[in-house]
C-alpha atoms as a PDB file:
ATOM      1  CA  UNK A   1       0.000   0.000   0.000  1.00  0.00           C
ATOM      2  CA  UNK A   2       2.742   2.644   0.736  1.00  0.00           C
ATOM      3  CA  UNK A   3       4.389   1.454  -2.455  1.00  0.00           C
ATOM      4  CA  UNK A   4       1.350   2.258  -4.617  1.00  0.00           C
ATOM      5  CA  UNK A   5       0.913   5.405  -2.638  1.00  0.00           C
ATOM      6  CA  UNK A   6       4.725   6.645  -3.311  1.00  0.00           C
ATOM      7  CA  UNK A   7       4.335   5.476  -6.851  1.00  0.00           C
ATOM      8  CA  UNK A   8       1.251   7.996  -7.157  1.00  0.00           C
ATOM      9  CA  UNK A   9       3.442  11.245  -5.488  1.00  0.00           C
ATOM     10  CA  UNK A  10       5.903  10.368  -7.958  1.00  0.00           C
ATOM     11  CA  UNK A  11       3.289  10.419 -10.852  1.00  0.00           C
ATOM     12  CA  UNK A  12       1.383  13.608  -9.375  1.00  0.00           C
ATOM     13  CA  UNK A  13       4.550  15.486  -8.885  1.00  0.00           C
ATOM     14  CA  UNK A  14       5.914  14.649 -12.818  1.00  0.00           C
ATOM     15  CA  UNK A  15       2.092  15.834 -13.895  1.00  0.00           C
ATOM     16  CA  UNK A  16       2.463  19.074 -12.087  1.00  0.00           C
ATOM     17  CA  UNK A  17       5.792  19.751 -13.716  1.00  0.00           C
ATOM     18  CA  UNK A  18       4.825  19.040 -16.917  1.00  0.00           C
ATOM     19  CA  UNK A  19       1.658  21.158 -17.072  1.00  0.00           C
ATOM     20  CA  UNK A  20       4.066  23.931 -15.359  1.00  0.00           C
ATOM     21  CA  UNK A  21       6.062  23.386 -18.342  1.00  0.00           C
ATOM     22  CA  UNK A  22       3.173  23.145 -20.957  1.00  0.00           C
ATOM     23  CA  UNK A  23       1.672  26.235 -19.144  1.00  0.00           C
ATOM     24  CA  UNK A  24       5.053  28.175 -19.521  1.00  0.00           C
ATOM     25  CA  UNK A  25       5.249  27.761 -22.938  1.00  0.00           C
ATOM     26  CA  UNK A  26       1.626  28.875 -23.559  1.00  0.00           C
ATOM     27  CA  UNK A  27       2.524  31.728 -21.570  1.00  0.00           C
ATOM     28  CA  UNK A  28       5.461  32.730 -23.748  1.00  0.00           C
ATOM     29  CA  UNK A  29       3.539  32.721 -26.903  1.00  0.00           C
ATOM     30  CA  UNK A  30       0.244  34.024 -26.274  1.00  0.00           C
ATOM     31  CA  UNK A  31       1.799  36.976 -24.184  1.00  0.00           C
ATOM     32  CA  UNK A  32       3.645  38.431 -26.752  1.00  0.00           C
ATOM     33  CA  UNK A  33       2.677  41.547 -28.429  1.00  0.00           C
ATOM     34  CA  UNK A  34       1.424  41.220 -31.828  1.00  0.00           C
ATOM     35  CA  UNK A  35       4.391  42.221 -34.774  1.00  0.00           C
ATOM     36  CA  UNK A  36       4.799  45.180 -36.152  1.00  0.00           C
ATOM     37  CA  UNK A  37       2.537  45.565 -39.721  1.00  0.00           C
ATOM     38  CA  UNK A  38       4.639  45.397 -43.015  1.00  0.00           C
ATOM     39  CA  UNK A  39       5.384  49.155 -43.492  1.00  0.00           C
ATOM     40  CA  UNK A  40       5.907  50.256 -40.164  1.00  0.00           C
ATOM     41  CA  UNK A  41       9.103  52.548 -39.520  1.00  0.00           C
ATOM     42  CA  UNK A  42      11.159  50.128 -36.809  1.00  0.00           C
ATOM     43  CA  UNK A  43      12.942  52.888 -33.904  1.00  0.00           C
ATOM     44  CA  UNK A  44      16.636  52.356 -33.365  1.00  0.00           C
ATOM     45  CA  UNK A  45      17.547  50.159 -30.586  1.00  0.00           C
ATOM     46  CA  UNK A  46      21.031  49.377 -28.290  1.00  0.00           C
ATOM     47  CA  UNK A  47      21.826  45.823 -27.617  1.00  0.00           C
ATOM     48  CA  UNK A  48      25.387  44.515 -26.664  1.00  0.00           C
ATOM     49  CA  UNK A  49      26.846  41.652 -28.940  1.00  0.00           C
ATOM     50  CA  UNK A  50      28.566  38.795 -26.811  1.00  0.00           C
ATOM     51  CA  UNK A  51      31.719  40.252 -26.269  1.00  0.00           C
ATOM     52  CA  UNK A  52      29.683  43.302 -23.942  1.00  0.00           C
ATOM     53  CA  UNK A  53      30.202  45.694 -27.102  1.00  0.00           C
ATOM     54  CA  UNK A  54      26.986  47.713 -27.583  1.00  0.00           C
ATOM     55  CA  UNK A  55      25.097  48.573 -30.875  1.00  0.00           C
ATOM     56  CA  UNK A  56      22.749  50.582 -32.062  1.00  0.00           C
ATOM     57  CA  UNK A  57      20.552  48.876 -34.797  1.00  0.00           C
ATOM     58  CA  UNK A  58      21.322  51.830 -37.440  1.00  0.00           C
ATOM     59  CA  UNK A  59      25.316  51.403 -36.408  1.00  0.00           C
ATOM     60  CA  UNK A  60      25.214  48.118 -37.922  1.00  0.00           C
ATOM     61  CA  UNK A  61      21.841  48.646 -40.826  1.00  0.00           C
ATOM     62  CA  UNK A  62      22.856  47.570 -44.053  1.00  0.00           C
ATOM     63  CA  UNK A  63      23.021  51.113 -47.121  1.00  0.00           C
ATOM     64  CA  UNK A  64      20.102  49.136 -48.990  1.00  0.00           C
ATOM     65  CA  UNK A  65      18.913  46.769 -46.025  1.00  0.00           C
ATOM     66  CA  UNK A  66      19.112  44.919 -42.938  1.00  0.00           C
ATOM     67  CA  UNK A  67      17.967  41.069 -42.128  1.00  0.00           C
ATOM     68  CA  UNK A  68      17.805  40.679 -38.526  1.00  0.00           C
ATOM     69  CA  UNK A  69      17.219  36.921 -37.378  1.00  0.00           C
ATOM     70  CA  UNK A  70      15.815  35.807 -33.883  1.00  0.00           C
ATOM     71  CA  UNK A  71      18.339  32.802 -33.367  1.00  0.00           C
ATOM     72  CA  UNK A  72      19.213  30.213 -30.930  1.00  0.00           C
ATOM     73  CA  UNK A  73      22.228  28.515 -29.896  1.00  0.00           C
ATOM     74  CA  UNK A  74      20.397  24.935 -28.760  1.00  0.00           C
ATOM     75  CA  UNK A  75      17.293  25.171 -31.220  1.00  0.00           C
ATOM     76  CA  UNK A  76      17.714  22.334 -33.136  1.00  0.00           C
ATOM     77  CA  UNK A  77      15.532  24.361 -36.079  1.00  0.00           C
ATOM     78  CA  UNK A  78      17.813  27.364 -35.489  1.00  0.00           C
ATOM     79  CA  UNK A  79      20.899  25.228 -35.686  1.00  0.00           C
ATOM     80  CA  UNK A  80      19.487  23.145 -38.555  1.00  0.00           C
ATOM     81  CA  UNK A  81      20.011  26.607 -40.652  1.00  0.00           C
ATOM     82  CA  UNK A  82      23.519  28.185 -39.425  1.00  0.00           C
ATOM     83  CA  UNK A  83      24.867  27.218 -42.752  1.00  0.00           C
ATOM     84  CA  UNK A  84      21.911  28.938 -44.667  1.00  0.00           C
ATOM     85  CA  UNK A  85      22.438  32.042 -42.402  1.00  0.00           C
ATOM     86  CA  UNK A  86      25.693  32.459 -42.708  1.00  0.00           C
ATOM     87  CA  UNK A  87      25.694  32.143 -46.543  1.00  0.00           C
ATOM     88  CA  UNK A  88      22.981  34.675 -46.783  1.00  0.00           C
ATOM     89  CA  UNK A  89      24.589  37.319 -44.840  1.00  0.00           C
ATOM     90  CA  UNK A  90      27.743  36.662 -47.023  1.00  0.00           C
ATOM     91  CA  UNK A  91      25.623  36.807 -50.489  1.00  0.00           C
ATOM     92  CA  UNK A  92      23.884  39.996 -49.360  1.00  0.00           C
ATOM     93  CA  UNK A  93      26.284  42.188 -48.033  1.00  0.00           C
ATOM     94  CA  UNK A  94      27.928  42.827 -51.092  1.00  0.00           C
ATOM     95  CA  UNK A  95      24.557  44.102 -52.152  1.00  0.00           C
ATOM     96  CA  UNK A  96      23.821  46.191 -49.470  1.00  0.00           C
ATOM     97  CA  UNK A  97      22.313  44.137 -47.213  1.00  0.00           C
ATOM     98  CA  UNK A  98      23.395  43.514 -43.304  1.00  0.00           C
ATOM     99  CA  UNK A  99      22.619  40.541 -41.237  1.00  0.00           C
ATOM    100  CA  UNK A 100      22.042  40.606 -37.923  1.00  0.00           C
ATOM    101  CA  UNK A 101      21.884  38.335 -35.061  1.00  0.00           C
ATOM    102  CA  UNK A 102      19.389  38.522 -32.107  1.00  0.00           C
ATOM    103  CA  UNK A 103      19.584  36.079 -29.266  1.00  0.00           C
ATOM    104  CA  UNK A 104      16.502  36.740 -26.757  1.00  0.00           C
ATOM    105  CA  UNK A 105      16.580  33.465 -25.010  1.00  0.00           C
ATOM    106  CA  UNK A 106      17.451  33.786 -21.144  1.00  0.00           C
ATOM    107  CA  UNK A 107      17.921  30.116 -20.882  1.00  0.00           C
ATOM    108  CA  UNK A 108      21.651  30.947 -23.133  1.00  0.00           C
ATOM    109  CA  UNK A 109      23.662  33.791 -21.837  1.00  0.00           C
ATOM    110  CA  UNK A 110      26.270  35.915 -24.107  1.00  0.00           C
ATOM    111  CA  UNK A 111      29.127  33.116 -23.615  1.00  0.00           C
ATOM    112  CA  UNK A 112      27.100  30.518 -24.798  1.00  0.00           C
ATOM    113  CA  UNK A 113      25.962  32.746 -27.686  1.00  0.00           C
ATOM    114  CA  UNK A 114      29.941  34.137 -28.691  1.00  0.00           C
ATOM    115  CA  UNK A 115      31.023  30.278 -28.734  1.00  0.00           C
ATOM    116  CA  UNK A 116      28.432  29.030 -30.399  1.00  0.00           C
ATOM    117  CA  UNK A 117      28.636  31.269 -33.131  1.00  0.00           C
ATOM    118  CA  UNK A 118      32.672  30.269 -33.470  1.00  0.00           C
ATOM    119  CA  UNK A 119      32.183  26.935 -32.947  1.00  0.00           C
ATOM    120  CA  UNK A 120      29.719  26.706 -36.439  1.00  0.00           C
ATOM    121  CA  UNK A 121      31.070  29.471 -38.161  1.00  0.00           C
ATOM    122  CA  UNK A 122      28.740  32.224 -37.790  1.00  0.00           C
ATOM    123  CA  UNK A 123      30.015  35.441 -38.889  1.00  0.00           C
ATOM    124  CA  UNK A 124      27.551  37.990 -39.069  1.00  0.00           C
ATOM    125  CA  UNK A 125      27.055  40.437 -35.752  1.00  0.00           C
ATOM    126  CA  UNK A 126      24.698  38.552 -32.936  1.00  0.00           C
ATOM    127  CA  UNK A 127      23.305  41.126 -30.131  1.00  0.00           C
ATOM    128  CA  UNK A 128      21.905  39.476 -27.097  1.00  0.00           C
ATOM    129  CA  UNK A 129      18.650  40.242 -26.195  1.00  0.00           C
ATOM    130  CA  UNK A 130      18.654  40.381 -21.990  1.00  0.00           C
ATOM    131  CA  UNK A 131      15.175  40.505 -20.641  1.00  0.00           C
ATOM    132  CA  UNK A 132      13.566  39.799 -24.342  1.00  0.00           C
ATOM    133  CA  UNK A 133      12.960  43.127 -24.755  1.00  0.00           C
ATOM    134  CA  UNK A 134      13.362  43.580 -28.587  1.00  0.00           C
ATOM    135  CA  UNK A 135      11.530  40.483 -28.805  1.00  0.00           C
ATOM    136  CA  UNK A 136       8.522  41.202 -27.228  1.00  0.00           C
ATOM    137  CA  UNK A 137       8.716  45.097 -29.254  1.00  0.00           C
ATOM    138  CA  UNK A 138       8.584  43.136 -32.432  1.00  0.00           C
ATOM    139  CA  UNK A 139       6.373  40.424 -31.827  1.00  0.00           C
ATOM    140  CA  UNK A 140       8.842  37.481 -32.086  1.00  0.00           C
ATOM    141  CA  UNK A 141       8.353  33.572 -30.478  1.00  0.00           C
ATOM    142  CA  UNK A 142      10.565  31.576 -33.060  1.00  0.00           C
ATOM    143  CA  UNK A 143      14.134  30.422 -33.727  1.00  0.00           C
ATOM    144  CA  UNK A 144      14.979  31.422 -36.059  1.00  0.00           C
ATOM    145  CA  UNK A 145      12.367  34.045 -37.224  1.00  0.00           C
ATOM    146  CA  UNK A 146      13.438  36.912 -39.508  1.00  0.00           C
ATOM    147  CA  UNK A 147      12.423  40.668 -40.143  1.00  0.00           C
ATOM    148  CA  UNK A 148      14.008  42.510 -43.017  1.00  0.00           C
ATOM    149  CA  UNK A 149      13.745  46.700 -42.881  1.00  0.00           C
ATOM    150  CA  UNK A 150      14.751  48.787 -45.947  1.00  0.00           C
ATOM    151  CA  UNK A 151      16.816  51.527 -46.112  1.00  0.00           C
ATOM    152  CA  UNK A 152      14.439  53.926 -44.292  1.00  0.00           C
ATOM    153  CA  UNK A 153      14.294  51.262 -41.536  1.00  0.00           C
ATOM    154  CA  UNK A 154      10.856  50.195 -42.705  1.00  0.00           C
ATOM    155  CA  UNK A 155       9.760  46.685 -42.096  1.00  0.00           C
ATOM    156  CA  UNK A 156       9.082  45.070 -45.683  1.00  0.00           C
ATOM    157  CA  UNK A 157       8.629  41.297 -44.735  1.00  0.00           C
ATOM    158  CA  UNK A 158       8.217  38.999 -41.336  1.00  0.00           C
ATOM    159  CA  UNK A 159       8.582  35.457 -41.222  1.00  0.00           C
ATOM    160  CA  UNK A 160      10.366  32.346 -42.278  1.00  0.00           C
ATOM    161  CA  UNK A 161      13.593  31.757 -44.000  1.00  0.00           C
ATOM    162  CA  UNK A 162      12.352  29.150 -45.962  1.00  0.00           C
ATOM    163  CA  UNK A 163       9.531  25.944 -46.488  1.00  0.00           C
ATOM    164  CA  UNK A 164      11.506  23.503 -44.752  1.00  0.00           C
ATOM    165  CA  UNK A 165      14.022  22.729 -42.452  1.00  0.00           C
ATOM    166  CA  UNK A 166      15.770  20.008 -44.223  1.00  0.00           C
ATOM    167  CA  UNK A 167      17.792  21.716 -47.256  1.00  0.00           C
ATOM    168  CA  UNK A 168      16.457  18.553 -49.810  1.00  0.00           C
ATOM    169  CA  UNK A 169      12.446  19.928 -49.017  1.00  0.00           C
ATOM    170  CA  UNK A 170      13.160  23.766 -50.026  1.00  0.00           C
ATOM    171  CA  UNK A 171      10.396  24.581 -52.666  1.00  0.00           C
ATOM    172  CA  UNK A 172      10.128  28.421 -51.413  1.00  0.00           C
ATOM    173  CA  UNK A 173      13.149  30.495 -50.702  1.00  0.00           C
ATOM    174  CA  UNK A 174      10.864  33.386 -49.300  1.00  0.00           C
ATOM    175  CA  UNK A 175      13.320  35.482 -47.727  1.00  0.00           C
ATOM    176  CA  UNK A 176      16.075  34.966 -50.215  1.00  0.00           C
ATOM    177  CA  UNK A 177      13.161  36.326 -53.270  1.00  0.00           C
ATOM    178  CA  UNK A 178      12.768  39.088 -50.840  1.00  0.00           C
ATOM    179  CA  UNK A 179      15.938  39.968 -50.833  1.00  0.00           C
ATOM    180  CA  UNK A 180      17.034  39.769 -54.049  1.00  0.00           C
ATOM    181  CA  UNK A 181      13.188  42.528 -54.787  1.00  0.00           C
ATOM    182  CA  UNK A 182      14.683  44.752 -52.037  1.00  0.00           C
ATOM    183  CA  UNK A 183      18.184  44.831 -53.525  1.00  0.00           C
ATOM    184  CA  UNK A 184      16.789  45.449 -56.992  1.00  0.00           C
ATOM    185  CA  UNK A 185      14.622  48.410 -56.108  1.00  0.00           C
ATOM    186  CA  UNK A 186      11.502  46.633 -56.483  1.00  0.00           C
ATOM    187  CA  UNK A 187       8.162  45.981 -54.466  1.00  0.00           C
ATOM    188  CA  UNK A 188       8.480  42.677 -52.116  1.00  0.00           C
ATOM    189  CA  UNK A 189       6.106  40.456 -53.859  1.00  0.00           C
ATOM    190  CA  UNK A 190       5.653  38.211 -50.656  1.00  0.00           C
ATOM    191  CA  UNK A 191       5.919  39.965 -47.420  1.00  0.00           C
ATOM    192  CA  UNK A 192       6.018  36.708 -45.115  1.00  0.00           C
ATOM    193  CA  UNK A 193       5.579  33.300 -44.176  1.00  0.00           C
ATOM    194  CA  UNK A 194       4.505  32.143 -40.675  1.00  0.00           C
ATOM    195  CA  UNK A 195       7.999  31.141 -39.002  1.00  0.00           C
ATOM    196  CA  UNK A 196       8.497  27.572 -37.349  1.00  0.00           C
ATOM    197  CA  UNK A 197      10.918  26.800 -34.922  1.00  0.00           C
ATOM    198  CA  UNK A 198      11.485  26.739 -31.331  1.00  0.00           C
ATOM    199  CA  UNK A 199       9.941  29.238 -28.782  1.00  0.00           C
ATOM    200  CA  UNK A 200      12.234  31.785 -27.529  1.00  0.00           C
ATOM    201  CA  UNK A 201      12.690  31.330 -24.108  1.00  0.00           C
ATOM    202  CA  UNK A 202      11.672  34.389 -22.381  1.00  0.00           C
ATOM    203  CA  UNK A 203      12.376  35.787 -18.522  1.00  0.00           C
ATOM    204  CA  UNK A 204       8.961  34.808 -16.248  1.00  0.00           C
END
């Protein structure tokens, strides 16, 4: 009888932390502000990169663009696209185009984010987000999820890199096609895709 009646504590207690945990994540999402619309003018912002160095979002805006991408350093979706990032922000900024780097998780502080980003090669400038604040101005919940302003800092598309996280199922390279629009003067055609991913892990 005690047996069975440990057994059950053990069983109640895992249930508890599990709804806790399902709870959390609900949270996370469905307290977020909604994003900005497609056309808004995006204010400047300071965030520090991982090395403590701060920057202001126009320091670092690209003369015909900027991509900045909500990233992760344990997302397995996030990770599953380093390679992809990394090329991008080394195909675009000869164009014009800058790539940046947000990390708004609070489960990965700045060394986790300055040696993950060495360890797979990531180039581009990554800001860390403390207290999700940029996150939460802008709407985002996914790794990796990506806004892309134009010159006059207005947001022109909001959403996924791509169709799929495995390179072989890519039938829509959305923010690559918006991209190449905003680099050739023209209108985005297709201002976003709904982003997939992990939840960024916000502060309670």
């Amino acid at each position: 009888m005690k047996k069975h009646f440990t057994v059950y504590l053990i069983l109640a207690s895992l249930l508890v932390i599990v709804l806790a945990a399902i709870s959390s994540i609900a949270r996370n999402v469905a307290d977020v502000p909604a994003p900005p619309a497609i056309g808004t003018v995006i204010d400047d912002f300071k965030l520090a990169d991982a090395n403590g160095k701060e920057h202001s979002l126009k320091s670092l805006a690209g003369s015909k663009g900027t991509v900045i991408l909500f990233i992760a350093t344990k997302c397995p979706v996030s990770n599953a696209y380093n390679d992809r990032m990394e090329k991008l922000a080394q195909d675009y900024k000869a164009k014009g185009i800058n790539v940046i780097g947000i990390n708004s998780n609070n489960t990965e502080p700045a060394d986790e984010v300055k040696s993950h980003a060495a360890d797979k090669g990531l180039t581009f400038t990554i800001l860390k987000d403390e207290g999700n604040r940029i996150a939460d101005r802008w709407g985002a919940t996914r790794t990796p999820e990506a806004y892309v302003l134009d010159a006059n800092m207005k947001l022109v598309y909001h959403g996924r890199i791509d169709n799929s996280q495995k390179i072989e199922g890519i039938t829509s390279n959305d923010l690559r096609d918006a991209l190449d629009e905003l680099s050739a003067g023209k209108a985005i055609t297709k201002t976003g895709g709904a982003a997939f991913g992990c939840t960024i892990k916000r502060v309670a």
